[in-house]
N, C-alpha and C. Protein backbone atom coordinates (compact mmCIF):
# COMPACT_ATOMS: atom_id res chain seq x y z
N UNK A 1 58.97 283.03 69.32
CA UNK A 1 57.85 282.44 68.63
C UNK A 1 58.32 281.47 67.54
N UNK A 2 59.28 281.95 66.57
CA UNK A 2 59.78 281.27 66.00
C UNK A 2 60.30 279.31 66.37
N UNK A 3 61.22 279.32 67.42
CA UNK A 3 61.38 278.21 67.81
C UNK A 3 60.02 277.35 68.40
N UNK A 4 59.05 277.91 69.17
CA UNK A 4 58.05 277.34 69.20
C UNK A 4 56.94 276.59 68.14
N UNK A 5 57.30 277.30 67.03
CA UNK A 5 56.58 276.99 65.82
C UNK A 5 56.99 276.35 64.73
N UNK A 6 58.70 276.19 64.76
CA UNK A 6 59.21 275.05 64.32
C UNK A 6 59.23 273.67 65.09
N UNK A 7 58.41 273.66 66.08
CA UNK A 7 58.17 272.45 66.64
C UNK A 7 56.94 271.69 66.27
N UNK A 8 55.87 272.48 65.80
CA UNK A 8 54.68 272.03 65.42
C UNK A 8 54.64 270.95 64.40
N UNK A 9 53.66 269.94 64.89
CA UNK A 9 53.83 269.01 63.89
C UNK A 9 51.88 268.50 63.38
N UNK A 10 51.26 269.40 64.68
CA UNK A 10 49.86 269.12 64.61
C UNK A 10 49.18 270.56 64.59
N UNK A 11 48.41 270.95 63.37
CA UNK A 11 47.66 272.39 63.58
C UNK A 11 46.09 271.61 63.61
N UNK A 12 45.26 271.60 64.58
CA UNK A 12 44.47 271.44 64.55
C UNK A 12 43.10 273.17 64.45
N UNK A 13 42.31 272.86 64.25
CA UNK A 13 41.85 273.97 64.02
C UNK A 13 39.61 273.36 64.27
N UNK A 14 39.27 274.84 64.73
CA UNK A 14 37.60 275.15 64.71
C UNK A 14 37.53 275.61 63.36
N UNK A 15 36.21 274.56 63.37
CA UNK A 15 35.51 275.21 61.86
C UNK A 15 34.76 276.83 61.86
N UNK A 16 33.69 277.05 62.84
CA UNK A 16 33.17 277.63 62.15
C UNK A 16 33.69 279.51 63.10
N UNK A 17 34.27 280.88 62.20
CA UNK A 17 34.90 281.65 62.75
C UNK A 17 36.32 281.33 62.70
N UNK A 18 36.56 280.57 61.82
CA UNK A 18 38.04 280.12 62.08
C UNK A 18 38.02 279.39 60.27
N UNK A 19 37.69 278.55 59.95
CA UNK A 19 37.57 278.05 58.18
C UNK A 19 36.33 278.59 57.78
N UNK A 20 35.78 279.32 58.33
CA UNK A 20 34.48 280.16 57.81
C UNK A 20 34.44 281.11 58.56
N UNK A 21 33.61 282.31 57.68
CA UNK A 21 33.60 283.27 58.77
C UNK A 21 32.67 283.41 59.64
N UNK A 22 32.07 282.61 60.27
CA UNK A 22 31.20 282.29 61.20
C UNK A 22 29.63 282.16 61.09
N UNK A 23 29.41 282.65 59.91
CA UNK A 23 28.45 282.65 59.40
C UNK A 23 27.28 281.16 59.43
N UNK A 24 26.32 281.02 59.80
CA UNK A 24 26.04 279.77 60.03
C UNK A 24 24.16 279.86 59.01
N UNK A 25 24.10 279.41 58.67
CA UNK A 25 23.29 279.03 57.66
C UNK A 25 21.90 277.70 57.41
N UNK A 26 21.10 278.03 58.25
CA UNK A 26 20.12 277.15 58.04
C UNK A 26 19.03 277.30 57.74
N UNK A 27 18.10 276.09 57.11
CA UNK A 27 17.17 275.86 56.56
C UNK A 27 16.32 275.38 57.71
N UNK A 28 14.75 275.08 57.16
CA UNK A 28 14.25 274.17 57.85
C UNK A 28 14.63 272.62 57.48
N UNK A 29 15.25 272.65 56.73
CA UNK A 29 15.24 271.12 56.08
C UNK A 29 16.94 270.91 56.74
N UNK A 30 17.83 271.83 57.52
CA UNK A 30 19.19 271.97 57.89
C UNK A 30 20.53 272.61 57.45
N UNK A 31 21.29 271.90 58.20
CA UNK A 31 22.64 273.59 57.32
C UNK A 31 22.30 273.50 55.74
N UNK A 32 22.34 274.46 54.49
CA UNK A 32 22.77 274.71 53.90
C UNK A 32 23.91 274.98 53.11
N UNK A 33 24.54 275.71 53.52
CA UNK A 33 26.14 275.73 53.10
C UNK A 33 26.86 276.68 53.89
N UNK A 34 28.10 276.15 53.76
CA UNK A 34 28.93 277.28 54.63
C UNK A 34 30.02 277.91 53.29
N UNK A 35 30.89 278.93 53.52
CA UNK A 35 31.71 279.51 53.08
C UNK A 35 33.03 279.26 52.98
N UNK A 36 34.07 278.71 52.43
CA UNK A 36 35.27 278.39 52.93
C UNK A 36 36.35 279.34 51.58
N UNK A 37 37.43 279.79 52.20
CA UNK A 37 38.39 280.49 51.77
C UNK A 37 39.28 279.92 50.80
N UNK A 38 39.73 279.72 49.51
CA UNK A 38 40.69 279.17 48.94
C UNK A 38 41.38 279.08 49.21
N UNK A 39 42.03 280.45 49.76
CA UNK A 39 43.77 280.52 50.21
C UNK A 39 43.85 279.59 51.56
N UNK A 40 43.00 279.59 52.04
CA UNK A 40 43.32 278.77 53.28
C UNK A 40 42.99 277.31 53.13
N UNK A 41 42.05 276.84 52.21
CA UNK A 41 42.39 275.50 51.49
C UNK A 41 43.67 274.86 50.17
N UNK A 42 43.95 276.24 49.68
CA UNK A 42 45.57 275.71 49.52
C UNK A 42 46.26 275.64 50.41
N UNK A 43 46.30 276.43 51.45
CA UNK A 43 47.24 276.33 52.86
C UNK A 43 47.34 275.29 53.39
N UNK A 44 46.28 274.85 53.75
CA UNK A 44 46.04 273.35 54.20
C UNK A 44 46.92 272.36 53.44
N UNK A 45 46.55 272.29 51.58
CA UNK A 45 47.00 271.61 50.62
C UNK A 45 48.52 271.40 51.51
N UNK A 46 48.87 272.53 51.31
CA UNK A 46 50.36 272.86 51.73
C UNK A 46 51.06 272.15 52.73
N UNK A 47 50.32 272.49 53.80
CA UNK A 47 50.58 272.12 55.38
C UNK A 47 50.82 270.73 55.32
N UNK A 48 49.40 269.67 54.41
CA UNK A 48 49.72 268.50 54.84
C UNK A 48 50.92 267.69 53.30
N UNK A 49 51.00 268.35 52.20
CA UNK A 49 52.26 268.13 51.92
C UNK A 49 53.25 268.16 52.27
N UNK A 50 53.53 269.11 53.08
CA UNK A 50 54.64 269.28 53.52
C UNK A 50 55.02 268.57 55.50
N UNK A 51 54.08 267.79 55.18
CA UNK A 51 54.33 266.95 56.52
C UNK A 51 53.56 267.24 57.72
N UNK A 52 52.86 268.06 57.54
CA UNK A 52 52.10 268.78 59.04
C UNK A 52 50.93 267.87 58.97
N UNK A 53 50.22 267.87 60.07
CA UNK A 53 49.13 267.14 60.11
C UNK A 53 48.09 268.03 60.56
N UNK A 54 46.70 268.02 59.86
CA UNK A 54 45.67 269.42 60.01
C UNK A 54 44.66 268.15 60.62
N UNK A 55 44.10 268.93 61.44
CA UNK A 55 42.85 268.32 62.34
C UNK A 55 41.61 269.29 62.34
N UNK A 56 40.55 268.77 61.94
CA UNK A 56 39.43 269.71 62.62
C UNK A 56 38.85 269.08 63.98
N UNK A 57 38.52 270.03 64.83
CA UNK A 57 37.99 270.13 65.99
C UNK A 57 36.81 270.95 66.22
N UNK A 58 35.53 270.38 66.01
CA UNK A 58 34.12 271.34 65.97
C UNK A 58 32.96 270.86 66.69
N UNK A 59 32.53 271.69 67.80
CA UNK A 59 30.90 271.14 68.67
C UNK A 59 30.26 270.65 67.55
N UNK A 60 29.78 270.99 66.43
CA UNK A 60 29.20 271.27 65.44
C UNK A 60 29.11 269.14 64.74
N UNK A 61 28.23 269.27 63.69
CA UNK A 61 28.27 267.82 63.04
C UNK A 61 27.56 268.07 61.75
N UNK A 62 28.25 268.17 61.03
CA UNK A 62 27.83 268.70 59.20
C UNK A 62 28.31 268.37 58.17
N UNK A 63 27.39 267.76 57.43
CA UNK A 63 27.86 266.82 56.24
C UNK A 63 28.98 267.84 55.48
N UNK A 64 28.47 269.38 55.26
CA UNK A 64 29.36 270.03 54.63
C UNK A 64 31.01 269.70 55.21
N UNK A 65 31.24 269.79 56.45
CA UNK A 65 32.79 269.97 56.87
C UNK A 65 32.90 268.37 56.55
N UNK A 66 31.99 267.75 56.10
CA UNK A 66 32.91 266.11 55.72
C UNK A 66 33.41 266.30 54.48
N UNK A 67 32.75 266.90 53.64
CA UNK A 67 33.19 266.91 52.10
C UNK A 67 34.03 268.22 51.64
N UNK A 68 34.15 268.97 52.76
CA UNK A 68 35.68 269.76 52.87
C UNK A 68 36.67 269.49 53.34
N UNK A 69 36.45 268.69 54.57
CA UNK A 69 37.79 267.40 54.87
C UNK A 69 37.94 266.58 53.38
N UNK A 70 37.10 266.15 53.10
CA UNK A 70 37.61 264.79 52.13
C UNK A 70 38.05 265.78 50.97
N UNK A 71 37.67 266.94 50.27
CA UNK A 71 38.22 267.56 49.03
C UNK A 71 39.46 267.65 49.39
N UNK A 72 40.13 268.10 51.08
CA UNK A 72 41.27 268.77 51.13
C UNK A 72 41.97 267.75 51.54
N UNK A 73 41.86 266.80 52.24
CA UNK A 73 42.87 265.59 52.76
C UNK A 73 42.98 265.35 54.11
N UNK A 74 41.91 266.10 54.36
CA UNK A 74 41.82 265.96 56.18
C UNK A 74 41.38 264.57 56.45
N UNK A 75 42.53 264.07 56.95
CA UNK A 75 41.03 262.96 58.27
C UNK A 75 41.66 262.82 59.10
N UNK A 76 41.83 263.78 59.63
CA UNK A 76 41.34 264.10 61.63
C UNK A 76 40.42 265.15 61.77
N UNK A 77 39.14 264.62 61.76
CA UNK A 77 37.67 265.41 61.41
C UNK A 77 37.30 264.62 63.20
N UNK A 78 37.24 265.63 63.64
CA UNK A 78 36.49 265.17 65.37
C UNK A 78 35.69 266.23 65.24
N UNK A 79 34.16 265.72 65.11
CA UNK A 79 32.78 266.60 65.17
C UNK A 79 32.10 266.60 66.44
N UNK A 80 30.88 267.17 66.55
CA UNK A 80 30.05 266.94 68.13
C UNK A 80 31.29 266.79 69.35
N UNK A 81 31.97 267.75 69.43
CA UNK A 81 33.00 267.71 70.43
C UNK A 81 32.42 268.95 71.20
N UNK A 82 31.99 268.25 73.06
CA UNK A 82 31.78 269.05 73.34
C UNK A 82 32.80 269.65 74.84
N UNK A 83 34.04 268.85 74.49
CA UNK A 83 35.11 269.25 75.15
C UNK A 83 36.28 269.73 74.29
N UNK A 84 36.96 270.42 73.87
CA UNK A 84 38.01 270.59 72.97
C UNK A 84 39.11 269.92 73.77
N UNK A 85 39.70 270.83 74.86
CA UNK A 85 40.85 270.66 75.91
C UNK A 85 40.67 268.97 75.38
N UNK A 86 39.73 268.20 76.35
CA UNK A 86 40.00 266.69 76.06
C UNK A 86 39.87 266.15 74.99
N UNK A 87 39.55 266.68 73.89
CA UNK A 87 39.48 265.86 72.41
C UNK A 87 41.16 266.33 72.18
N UNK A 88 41.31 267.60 72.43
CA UNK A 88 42.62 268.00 71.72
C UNK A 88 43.94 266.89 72.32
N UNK A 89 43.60 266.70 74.02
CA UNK A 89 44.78 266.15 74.60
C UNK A 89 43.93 264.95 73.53
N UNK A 90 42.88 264.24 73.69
CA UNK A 90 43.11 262.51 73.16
C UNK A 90 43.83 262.17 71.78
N UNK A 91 44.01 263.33 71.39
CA UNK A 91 44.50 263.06 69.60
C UNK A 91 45.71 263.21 69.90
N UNK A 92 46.18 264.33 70.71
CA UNK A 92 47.43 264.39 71.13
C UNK A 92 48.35 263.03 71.11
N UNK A 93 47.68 262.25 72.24
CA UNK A 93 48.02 261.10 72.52
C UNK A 93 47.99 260.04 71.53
N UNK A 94 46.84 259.73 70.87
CA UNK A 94 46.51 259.04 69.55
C UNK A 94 47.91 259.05 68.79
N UNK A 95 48.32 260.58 68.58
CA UNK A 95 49.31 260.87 67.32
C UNK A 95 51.02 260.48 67.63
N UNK A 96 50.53 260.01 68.95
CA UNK A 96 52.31 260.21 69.78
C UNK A 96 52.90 261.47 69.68
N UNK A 97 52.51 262.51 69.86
CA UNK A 97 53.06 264.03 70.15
C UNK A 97 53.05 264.73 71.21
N UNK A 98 53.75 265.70 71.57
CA UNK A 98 53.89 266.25 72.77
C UNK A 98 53.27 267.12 72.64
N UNK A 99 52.83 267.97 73.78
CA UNK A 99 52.29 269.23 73.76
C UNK A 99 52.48 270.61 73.03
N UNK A 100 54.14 270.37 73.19
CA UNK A 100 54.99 271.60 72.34
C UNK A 100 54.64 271.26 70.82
N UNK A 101 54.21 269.97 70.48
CA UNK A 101 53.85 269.74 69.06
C UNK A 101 52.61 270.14 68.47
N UNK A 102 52.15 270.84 69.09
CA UNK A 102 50.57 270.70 68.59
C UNK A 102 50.32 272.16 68.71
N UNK A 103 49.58 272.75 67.66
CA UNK A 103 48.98 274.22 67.40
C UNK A 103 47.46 274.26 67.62
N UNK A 104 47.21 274.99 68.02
CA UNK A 104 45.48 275.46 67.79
C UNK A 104 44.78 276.50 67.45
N UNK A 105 44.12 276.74 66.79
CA UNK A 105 43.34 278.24 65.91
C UNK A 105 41.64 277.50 66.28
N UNK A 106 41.43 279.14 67.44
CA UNK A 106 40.21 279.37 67.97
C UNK A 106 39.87 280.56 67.60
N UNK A 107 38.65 280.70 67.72
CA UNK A 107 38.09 282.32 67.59
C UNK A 107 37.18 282.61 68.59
N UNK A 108 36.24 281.91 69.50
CA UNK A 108 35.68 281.68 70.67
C UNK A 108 35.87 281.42 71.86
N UNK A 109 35.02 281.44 72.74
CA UNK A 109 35.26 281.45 74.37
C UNK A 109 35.36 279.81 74.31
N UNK A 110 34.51 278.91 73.61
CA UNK A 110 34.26 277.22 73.89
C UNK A 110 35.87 277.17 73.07
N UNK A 111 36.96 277.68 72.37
CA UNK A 111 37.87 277.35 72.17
C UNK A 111 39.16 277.80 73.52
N UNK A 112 38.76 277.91 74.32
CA UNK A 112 39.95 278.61 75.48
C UNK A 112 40.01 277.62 75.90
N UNK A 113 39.70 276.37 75.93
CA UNK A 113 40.14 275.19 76.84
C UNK A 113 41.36 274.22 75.88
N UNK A 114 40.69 274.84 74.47
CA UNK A 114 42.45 273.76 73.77
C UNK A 114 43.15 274.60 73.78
N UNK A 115 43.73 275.67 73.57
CA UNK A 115 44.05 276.82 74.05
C UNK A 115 45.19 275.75 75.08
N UNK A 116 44.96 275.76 75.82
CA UNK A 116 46.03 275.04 77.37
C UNK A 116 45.97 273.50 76.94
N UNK A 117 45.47 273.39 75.81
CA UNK A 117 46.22 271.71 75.99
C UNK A 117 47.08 271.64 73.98
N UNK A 118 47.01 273.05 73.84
CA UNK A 118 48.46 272.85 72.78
C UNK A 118 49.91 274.05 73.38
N UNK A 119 50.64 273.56 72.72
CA UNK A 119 51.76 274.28 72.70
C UNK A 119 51.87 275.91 71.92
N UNK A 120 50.87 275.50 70.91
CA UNK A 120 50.91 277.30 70.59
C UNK A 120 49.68 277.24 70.29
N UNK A 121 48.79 278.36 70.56
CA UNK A 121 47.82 279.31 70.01
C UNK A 121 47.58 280.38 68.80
N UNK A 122 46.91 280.59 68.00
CA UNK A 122 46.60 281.32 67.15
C UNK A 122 45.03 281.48 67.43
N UNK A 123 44.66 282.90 66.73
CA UNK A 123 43.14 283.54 66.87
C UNK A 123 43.42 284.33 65.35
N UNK A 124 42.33 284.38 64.91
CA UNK A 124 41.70 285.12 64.11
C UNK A 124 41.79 286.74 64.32
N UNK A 125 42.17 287.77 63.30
CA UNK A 125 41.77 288.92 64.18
C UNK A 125 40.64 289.34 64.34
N UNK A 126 39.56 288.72 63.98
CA UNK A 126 38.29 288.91 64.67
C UNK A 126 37.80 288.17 65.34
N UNK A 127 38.94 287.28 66.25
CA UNK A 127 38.13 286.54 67.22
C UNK A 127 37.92 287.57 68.82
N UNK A 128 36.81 286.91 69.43
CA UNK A 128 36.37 287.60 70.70
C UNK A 128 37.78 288.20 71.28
N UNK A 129 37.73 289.56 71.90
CA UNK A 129 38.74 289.84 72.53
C UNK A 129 39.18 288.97 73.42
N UNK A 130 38.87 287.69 74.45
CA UNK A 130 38.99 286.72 75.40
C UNK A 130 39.69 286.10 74.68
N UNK A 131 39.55 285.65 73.92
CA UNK A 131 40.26 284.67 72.53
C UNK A 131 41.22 285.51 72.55
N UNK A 132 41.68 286.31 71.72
CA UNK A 132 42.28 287.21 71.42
C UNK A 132 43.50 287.63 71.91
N UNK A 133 42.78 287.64 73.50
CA UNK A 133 43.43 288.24 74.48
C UNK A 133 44.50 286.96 75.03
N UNK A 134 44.04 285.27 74.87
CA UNK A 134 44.98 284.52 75.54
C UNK A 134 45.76 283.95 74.53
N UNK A 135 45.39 284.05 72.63
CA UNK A 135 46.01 283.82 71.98
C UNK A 135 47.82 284.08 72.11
N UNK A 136 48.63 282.99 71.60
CA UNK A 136 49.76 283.15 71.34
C UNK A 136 50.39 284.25 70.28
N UNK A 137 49.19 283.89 69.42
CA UNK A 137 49.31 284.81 67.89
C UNK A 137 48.22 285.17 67.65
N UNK A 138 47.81 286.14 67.08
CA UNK A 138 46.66 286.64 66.41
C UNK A 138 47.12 287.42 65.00
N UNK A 139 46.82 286.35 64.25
CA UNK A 139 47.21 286.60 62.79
C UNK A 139 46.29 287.87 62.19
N UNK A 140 46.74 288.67 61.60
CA UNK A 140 46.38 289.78 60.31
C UNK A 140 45.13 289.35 59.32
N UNK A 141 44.11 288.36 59.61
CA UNK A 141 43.33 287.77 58.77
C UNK A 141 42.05 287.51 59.75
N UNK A 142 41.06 287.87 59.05
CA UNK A 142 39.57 287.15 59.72
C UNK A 142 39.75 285.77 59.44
N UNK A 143 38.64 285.22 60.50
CA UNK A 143 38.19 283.78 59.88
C UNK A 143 37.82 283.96 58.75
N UNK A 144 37.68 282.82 58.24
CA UNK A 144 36.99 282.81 56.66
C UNK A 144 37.81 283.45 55.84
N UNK A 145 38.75 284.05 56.08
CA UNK A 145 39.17 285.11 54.72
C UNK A 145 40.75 284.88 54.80
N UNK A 146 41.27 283.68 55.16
CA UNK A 146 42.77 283.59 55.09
C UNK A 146 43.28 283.97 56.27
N UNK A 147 42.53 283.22 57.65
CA UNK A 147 43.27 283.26 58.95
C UNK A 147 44.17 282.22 59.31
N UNK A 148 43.74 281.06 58.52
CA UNK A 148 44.21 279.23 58.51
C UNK A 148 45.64 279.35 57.86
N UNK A 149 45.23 279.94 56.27
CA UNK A 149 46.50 279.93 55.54
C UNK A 149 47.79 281.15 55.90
N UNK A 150 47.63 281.89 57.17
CA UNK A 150 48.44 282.77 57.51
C UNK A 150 48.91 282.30 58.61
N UNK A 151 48.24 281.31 59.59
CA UNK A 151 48.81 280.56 60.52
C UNK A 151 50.09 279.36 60.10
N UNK A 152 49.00 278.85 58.75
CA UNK A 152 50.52 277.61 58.12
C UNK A 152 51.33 278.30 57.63
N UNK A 153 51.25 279.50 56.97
CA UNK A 153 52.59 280.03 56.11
C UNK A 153 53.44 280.13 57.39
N UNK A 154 53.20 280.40 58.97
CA UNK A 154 54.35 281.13 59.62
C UNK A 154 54.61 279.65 60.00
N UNK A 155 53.97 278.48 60.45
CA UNK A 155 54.33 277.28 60.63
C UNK A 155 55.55 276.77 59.83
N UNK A 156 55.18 277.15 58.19
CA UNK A 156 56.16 276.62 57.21
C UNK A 156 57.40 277.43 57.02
N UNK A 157 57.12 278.54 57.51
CA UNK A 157 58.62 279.66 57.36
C UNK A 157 59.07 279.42 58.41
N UNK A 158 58.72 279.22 59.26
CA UNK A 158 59.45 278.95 60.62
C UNK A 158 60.47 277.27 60.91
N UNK A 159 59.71 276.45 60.28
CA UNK A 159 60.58 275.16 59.89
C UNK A 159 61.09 275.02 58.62
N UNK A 160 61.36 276.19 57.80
CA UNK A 160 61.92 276.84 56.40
C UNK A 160 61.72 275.31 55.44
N UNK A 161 60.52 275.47 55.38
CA UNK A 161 59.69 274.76 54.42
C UNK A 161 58.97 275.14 53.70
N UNK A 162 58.56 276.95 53.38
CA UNK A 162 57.99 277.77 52.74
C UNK A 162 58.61 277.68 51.53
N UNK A 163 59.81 277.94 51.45
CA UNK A 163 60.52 278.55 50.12
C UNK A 163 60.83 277.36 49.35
N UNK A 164 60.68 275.91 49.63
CA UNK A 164 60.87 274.48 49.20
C UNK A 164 59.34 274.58 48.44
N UNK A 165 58.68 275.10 49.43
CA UNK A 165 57.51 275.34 48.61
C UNK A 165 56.76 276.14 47.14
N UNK A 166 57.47 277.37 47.61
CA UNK A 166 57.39 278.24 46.84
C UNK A 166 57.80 277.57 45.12
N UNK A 167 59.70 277.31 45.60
CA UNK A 167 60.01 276.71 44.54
C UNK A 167 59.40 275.88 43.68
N UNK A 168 58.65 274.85 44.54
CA UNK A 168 57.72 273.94 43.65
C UNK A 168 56.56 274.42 42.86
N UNK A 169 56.09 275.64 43.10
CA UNK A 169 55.21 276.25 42.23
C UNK A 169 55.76 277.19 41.47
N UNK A 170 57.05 277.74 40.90
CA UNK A 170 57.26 278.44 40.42
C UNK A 170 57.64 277.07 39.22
N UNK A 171 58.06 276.05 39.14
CA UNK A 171 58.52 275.08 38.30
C UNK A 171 57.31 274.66 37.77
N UNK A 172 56.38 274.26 38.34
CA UNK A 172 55.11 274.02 37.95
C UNK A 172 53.71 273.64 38.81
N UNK A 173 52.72 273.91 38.46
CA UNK A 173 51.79 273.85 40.02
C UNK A 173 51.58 272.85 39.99
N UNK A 174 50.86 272.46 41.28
CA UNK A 174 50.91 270.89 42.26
C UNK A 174 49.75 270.10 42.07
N UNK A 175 48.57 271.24 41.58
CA UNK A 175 47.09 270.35 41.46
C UNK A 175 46.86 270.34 42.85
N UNK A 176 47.20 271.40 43.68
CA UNK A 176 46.53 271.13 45.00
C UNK A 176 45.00 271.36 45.16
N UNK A 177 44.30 270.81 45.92
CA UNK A 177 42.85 270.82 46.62
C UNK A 177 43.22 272.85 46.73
N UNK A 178 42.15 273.71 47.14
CA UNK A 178 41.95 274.79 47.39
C UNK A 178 40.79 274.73 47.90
């Protein structure tokens, strides 16, 4: 697992069950708000300091996940996707990366198709057993509650870019997004 995950150079990821805990929230007037995890928006912070590139990938189209991309530094925001597999391969391609380069964190059955068009998998441990079951990894964390930021920490320990990290916050903190 290790060598597989020092190859990653793209974690793309589902919003909702995966940066939220699935919880979905509407009005008559439309979404309301969703929930998002700190630790896994410093993670992010992290990920794309340290060179990784974070993508969201969501059926979904919500002003909220624009102004959680833009707080955190995302822009590879692909919304109303109602193919993953082919959004995931087109960015693929977009980014010039290989397959072995690219991660994905699903928690659903509509996520089993990027699933086969990255090189590694991650699930939530409360994603559907199907999920679950074809995941590469299934991290120690629900969605919403630090499943994202337990996927990048093994990303960053695994290309021993954790402890470069670490160091930098023990000297002084970064002002990262959360």
């Amino acid at each position: 697992m290790q060598d597989k995950l020092s190859k990653i150079k793209l974690l793309a990821l589902d919003v909702d069950g995966v940066l939220t805990d699935g919880t979905i929230n509407i009005s008559d007037n439309g979404e309301l708000f969703k929930g998002f995890n700190a630790k896994d928006g410093l993670g992010i912070s992290c990920a794309l300091r340290s060179g990784l590139k974070v993508a969201i990938i969501t059926g979904r189209k919500s002003e909220i996940i624009h102004k959680r991309s833009a707080e955190l530094g995302i822009t590879l925001l692909c919304e109303g996707v109602k193919d993953k597999y082919a959004e995931l391969i087109k960015l693929t391609k977009e980014l010039a990366l290989t397959k072995e380069e690219v991660a994905y964190m699903g928690d659903d059955l509509n996520d089993l198709p990027a699933f086969r068009a990255a090189g590694f998998s991650f699930a939530p441990q409360d994603a559907v057993r199907e999920v679950a079951n074809n995941a590469d990894c299934v991290v120690q964390k629900d969605g919403g509650r630090g499943a994202v930021r337990a996927a990048i920490e093994m990303i960053l320990k695994a290309q021993d870019k954790w402890e470069g990290l670490m160091a930098s916050y023990l000297l002084s903190g970064q002002g990262d997004k959360q």
